[in-house]
PDB file of N, CA and C in Angstrom:
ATOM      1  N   UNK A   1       3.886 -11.569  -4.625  1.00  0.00           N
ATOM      2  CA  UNK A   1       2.470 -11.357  -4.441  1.00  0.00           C
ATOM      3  C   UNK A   1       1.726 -12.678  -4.523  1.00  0.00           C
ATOM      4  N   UNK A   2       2.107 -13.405  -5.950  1.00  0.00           N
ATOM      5  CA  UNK A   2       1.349 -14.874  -5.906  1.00  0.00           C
ATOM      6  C   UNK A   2       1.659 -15.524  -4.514  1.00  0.00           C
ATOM      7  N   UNK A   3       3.221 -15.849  -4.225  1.00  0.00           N
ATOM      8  CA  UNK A   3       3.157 -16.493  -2.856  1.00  0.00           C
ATOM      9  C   UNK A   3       2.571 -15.965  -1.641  1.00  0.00           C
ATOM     10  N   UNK A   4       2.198 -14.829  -1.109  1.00  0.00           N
ATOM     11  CA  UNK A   4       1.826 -14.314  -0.470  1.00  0.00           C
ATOM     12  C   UNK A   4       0.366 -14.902  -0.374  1.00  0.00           C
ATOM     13  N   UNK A   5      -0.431 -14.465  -1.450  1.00  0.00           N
ATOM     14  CA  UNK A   5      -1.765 -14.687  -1.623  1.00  0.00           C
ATOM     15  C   UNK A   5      -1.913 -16.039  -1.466  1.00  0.00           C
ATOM     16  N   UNK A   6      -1.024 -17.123  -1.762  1.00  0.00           N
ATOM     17  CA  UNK A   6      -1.615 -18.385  -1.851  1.00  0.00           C
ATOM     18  C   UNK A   6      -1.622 -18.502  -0.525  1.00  0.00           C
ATOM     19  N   UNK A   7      -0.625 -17.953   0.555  1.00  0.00           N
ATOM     20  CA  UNK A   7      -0.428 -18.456   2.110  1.00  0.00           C
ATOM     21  C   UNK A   7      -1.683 -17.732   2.385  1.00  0.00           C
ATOM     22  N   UNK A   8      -1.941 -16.499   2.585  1.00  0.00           N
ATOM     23  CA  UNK A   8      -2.902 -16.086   2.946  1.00  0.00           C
ATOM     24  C   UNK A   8      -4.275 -17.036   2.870  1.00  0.00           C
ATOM     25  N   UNK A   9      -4.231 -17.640   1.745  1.00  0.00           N
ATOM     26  CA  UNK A   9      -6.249 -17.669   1.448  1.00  0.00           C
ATOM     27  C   UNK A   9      -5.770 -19.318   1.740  1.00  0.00           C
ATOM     28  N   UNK A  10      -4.603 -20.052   1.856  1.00  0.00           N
ATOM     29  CA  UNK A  10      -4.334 -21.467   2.629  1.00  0.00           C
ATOM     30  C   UNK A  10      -4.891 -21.354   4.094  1.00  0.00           C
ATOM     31  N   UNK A  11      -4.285 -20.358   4.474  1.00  0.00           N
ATOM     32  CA  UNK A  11      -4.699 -20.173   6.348  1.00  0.00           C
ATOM     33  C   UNK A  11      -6.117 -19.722   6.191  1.00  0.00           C
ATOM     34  N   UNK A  12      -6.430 -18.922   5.583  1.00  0.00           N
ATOM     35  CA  UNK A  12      -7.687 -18.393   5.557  1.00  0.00           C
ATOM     36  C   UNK A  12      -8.984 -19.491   5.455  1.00  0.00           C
ATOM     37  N   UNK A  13      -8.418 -20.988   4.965  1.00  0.00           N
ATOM     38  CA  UNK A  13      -8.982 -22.302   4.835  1.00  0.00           C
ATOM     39  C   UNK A  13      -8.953 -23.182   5.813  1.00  0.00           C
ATOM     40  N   UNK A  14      -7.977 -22.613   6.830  1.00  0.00           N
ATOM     41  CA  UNK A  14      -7.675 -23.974   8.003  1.00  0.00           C
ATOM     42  C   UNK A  14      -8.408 -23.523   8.983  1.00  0.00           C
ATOM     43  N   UNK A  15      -8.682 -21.867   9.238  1.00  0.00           N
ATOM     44  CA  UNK A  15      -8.551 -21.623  11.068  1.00  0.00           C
ATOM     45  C   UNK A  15      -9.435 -19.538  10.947  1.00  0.00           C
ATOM     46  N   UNK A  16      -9.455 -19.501  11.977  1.00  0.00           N
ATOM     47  CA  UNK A  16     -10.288 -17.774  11.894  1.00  0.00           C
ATOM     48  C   UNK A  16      -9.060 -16.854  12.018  1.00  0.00           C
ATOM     49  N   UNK A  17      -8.275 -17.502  12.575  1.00  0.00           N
ATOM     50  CA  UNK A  17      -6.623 -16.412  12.576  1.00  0.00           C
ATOM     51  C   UNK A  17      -6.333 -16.365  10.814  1.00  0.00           C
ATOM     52  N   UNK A  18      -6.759 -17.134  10.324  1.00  0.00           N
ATOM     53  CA  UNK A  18      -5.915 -16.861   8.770  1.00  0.00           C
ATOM     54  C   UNK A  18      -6.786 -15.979   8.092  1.00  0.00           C
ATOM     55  N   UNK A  19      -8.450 -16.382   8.396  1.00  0.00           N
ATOM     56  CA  UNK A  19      -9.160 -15.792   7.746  1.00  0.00           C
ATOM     57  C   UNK A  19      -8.839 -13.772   8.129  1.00  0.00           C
ATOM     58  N   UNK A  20      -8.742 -14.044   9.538  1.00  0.00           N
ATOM     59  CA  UNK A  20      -8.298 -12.229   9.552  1.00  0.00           C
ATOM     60  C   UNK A  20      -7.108 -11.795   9.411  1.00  0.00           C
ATOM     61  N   UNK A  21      -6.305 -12.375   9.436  1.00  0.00           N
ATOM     62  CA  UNK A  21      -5.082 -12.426   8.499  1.00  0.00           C
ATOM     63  C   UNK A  21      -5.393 -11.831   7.320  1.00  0.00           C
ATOM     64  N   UNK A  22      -6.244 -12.881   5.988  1.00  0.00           N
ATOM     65  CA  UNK A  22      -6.208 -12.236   5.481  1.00  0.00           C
ATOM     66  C   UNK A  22      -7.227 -11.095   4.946  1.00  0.00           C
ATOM     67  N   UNK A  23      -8.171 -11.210   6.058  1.00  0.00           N
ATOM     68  CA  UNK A  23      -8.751  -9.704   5.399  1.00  0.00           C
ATOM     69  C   UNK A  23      -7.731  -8.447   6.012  1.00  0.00           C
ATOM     70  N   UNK A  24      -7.027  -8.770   7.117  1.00  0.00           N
ATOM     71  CA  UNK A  24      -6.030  -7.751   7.290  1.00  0.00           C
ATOM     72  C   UNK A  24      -5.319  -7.374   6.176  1.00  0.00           C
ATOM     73  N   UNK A  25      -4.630  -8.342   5.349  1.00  0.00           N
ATOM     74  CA  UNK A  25      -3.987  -7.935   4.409  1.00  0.00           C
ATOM     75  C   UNK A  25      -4.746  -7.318   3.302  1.00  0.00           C
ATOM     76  N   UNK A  26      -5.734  -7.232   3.242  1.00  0.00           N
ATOM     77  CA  UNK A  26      -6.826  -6.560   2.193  1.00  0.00           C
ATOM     78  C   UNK A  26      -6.658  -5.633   2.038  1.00  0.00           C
ATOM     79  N   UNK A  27      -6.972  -5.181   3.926  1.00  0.00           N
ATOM     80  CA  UNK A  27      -7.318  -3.382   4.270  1.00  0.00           C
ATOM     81  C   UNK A  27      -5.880  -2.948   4.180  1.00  0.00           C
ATOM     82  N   UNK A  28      -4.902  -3.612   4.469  1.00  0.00           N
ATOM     83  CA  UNK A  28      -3.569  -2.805   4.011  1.00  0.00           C
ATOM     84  C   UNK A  28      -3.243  -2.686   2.716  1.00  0.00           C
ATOM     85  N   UNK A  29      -3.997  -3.367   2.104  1.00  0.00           N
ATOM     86  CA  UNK A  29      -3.513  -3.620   0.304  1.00  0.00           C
ATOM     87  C   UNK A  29      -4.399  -2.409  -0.179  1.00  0.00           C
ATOM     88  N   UNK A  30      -6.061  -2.108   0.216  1.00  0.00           N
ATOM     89  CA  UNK A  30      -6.261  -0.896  -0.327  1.00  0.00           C
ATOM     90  C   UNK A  30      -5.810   0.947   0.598  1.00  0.00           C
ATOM     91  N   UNK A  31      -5.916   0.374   1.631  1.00  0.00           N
ATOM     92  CA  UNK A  31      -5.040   1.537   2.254  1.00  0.00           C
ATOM     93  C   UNK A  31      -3.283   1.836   1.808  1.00  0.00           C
ATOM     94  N   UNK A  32      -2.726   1.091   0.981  1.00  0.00           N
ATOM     95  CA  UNK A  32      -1.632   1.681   0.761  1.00  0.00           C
ATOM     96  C   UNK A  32      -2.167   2.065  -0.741  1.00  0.00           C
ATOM     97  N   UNK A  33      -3.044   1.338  -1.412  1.00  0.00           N
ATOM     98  CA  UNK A  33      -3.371   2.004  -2.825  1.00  0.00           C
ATOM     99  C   UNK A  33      -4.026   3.034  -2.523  1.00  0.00           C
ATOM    100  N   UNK A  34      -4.944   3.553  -1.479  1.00  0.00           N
ATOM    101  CA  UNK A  34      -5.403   5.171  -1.327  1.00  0.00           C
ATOM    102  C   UNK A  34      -4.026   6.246  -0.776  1.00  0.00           C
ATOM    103  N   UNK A  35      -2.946   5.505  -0.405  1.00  0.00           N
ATOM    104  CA  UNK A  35      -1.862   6.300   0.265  1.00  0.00           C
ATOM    105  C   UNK A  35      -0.861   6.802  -0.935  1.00  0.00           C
ATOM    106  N   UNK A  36      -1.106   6.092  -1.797  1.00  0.00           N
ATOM    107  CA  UNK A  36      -0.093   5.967  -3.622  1.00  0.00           C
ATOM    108  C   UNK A  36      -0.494   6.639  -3.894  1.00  0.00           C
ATOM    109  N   UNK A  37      -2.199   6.808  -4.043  1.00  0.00           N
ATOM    110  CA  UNK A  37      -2.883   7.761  -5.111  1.00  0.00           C
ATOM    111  C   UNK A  37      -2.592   9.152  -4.353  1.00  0.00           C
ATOM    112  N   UNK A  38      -3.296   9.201  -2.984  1.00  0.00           N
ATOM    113  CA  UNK A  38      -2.913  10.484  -2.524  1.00  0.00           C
ATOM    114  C   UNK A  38      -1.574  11.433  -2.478  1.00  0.00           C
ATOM    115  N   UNK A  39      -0.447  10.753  -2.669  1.00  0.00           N
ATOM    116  CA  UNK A  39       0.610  11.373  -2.328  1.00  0.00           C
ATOM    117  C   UNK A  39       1.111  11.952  -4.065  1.00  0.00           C
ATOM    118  N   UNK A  40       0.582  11.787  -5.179  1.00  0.00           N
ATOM    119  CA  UNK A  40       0.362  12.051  -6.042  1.00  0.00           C
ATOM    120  C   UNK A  40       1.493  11.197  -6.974  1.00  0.00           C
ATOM    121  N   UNK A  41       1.328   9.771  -7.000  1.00  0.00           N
ATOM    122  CA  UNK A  41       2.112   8.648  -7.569  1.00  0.00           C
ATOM    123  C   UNK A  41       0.638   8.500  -8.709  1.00  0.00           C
ATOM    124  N   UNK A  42       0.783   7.570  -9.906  1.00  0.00           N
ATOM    125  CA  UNK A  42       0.557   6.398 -10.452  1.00  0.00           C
ATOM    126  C   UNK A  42       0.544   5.179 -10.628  1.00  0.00           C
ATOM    127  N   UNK A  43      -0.520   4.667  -9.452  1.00  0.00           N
ATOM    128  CA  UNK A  43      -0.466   3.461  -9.649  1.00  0.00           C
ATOM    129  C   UNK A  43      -1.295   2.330 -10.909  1.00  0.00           C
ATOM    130  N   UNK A  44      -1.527   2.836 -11.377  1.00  0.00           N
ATOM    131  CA  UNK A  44      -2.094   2.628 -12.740  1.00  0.00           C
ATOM    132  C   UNK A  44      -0.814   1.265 -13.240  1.00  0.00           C
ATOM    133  N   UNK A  45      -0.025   1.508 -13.498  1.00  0.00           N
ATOM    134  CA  UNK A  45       0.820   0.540 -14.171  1.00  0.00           C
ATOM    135  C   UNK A  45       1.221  -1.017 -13.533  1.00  0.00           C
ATOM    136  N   UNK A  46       1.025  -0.798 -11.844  1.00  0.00           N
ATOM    137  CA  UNK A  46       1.609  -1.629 -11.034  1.00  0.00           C
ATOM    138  C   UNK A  46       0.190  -2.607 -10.729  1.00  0.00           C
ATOM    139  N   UNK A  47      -0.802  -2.358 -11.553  1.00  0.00           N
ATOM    140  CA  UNK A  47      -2.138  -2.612 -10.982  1.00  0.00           C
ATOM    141  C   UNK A  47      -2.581  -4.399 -11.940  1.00  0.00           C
ATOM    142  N   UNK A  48      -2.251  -4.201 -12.890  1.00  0.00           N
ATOM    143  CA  UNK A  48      -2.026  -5.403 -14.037  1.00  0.00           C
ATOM    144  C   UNK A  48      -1.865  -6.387 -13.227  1.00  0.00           C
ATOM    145  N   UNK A  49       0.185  -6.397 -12.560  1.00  0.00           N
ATOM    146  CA  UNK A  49       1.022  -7.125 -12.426  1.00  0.00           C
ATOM    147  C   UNK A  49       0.665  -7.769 -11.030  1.00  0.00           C
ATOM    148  N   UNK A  50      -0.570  -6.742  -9.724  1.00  0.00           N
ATOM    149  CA  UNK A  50      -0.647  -7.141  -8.668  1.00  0.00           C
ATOM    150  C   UNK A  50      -1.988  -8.429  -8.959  1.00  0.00           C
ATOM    151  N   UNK A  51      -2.784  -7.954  -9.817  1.00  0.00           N
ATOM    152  CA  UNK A  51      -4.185  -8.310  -9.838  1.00  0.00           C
ATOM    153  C   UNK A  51      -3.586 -10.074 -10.643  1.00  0.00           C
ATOM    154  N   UNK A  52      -2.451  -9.758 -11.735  1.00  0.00           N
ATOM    155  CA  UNK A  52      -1.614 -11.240 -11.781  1.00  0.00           C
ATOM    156  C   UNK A  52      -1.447 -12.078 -10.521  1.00  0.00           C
ATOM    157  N   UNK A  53      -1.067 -11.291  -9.719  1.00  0.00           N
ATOM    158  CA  UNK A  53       0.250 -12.105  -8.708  1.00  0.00           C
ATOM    159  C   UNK A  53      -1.531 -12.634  -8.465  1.00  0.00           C
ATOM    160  N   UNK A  54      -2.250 -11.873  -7.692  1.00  0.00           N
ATOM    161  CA  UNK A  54      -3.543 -12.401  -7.082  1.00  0.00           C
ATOM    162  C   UNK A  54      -4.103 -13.591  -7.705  1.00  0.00           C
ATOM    163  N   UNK A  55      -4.421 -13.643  -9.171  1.00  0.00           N
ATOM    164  CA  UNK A  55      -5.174 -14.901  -9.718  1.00  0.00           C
ATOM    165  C   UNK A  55      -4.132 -15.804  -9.677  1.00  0.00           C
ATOM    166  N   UNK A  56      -2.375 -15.882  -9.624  1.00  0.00           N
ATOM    167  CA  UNK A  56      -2.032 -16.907  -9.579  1.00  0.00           C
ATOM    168  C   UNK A  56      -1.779 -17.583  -8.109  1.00  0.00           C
ATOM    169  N   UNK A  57      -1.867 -16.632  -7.598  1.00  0.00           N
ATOM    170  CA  UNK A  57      -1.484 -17.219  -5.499  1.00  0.00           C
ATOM    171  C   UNK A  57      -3.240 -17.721  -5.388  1.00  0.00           C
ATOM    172  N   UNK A  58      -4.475 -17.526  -5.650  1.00  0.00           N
ATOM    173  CA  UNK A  58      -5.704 -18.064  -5.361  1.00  0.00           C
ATOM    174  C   UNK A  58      -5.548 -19.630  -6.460  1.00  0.00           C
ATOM    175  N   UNK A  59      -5.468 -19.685  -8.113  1.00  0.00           N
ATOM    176  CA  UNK A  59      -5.238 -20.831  -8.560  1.00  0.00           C
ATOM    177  C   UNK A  59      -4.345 -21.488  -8.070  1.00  0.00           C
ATOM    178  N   UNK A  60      -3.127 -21.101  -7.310  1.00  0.00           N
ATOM    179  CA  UNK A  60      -2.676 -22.484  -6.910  1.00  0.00           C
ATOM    180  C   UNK A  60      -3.013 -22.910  -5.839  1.00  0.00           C
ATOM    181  N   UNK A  61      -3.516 -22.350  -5.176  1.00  0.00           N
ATOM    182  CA  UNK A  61      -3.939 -22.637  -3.679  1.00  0.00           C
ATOM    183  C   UNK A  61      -5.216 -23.708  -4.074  1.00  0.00           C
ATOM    184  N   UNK A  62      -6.074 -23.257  -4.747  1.00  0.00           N
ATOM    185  CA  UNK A  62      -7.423 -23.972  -5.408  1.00  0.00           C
ATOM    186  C   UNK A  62      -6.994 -25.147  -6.054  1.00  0.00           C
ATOM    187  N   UNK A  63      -5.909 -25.340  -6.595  1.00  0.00           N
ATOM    188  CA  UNK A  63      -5.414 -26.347  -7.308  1.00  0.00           C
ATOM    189  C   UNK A  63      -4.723 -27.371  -6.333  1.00  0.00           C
ATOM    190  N   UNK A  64      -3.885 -26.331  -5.473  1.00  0.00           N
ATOM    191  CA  UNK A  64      -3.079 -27.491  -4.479  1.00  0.00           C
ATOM    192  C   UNK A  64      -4.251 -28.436  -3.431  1.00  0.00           C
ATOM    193  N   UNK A  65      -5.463 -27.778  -2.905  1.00  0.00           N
ATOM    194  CA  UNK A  65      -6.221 -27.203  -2.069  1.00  0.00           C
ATOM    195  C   UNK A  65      -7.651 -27.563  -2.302  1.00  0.00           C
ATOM    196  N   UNK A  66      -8.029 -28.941  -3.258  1.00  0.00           N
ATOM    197  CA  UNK A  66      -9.269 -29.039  -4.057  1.00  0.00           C
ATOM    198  C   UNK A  66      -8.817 -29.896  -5.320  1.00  0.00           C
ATOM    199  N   UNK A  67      -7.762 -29.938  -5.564  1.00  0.00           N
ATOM    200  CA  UNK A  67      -7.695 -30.890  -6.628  1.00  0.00           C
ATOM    201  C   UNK A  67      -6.682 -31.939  -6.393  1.00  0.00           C
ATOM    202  N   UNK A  68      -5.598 -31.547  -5.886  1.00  0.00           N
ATOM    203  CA  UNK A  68      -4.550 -32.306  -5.824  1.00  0.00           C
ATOM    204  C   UNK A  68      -4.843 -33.183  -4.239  1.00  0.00           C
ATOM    205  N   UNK A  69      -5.089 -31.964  -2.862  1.00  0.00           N
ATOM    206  CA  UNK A  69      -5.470 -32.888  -2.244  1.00  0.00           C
ATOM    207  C   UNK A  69      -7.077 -32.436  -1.454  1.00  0.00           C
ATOM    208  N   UNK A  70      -7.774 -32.883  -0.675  1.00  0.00           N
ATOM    209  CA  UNK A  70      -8.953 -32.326   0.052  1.00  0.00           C
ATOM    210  C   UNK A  70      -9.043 -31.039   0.427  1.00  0.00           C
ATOM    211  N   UNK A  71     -10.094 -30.352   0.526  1.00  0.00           N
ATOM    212  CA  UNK A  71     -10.484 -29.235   0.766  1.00  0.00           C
ATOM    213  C   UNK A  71     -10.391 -29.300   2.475  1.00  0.00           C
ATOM    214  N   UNK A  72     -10.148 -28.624   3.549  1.00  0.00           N
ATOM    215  CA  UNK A  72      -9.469 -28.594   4.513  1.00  0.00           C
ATOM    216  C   UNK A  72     -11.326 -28.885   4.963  1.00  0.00           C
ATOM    217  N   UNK A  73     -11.320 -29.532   6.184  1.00  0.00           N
ATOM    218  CA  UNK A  73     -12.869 -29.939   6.682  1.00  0.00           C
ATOM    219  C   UNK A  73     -13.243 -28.568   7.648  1.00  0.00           C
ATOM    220  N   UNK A  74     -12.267 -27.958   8.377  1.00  0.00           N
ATOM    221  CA  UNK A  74     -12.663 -26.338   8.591  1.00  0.00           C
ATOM    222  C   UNK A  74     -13.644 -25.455   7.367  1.00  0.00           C
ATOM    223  N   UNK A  75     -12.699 -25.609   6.464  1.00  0.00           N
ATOM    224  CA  UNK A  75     -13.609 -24.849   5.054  1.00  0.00           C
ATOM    225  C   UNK A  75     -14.929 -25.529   4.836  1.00  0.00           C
ATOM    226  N   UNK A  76     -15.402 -26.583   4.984  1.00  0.00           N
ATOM    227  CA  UNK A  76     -16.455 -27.309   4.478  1.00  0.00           C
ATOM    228  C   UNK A  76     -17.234 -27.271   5.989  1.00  0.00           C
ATOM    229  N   UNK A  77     -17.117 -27.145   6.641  1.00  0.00           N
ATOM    230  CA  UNK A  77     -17.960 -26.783   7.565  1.00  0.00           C
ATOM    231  C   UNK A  77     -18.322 -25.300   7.750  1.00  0.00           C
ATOM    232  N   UNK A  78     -17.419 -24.765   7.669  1.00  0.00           N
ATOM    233  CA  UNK A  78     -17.915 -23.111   7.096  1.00  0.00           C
ATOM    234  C   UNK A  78     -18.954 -23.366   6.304  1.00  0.00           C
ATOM    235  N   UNK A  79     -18.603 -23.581   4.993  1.00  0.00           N
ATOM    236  CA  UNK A  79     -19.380 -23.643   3.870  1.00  0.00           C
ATOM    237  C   UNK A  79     -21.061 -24.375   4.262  1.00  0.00           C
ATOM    238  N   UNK A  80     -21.105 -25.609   4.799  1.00  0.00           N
ATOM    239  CA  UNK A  80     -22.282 -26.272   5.231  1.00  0.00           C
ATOM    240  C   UNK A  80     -22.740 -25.074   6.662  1.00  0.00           C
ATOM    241  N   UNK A  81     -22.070 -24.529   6.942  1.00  0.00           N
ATOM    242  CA  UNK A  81     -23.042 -23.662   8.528  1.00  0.00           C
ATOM    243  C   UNK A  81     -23.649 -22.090   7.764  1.00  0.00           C
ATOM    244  N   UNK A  82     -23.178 -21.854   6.612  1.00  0.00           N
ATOM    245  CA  UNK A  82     -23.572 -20.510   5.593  1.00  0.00           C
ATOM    246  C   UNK A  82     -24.510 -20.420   4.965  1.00  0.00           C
TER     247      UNK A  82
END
């Protein structure tokens, strides 16, 4: 999940294919959590460990991505046209 998330919100920084990338992966991430609940599972337990994977695939990306080296000039022109 962390690696996942960090590729995701990396592309989601370079280009508009990553960015719908990853809101694609969003709508599949809560459409399979409405498909869990409905079919009469618990996802309650698995919910901790995903919302983990998430803060660590966004901190390293933020870390690799802003600290270690430049913020991609795609992203900062987003940011300055918003």
């Amino acid at each position: 999940m962390a690696l996942g998330w960090s590729l995701l919100t990396a592309a989601a920084d370079r280009s508009r294919l990553g960015r719908y990338l990853l809101y694609s992966a969003a709508v599949l991430a809560v459409v399979g959590i409405v498909w869990w609940v409905a079919t009469g599972s618990d996802p309650l337990p698995a919910i901790p460990l995903l919302l983990f994977g998430l803060a660590i695939g966004f901190a390293a990306n933020r870390l690799l991505f802003g600290v270690i080296r430049p913020v991609p000039e795609v992203r900062r022109a987003r940011q300055r046209n918003s």
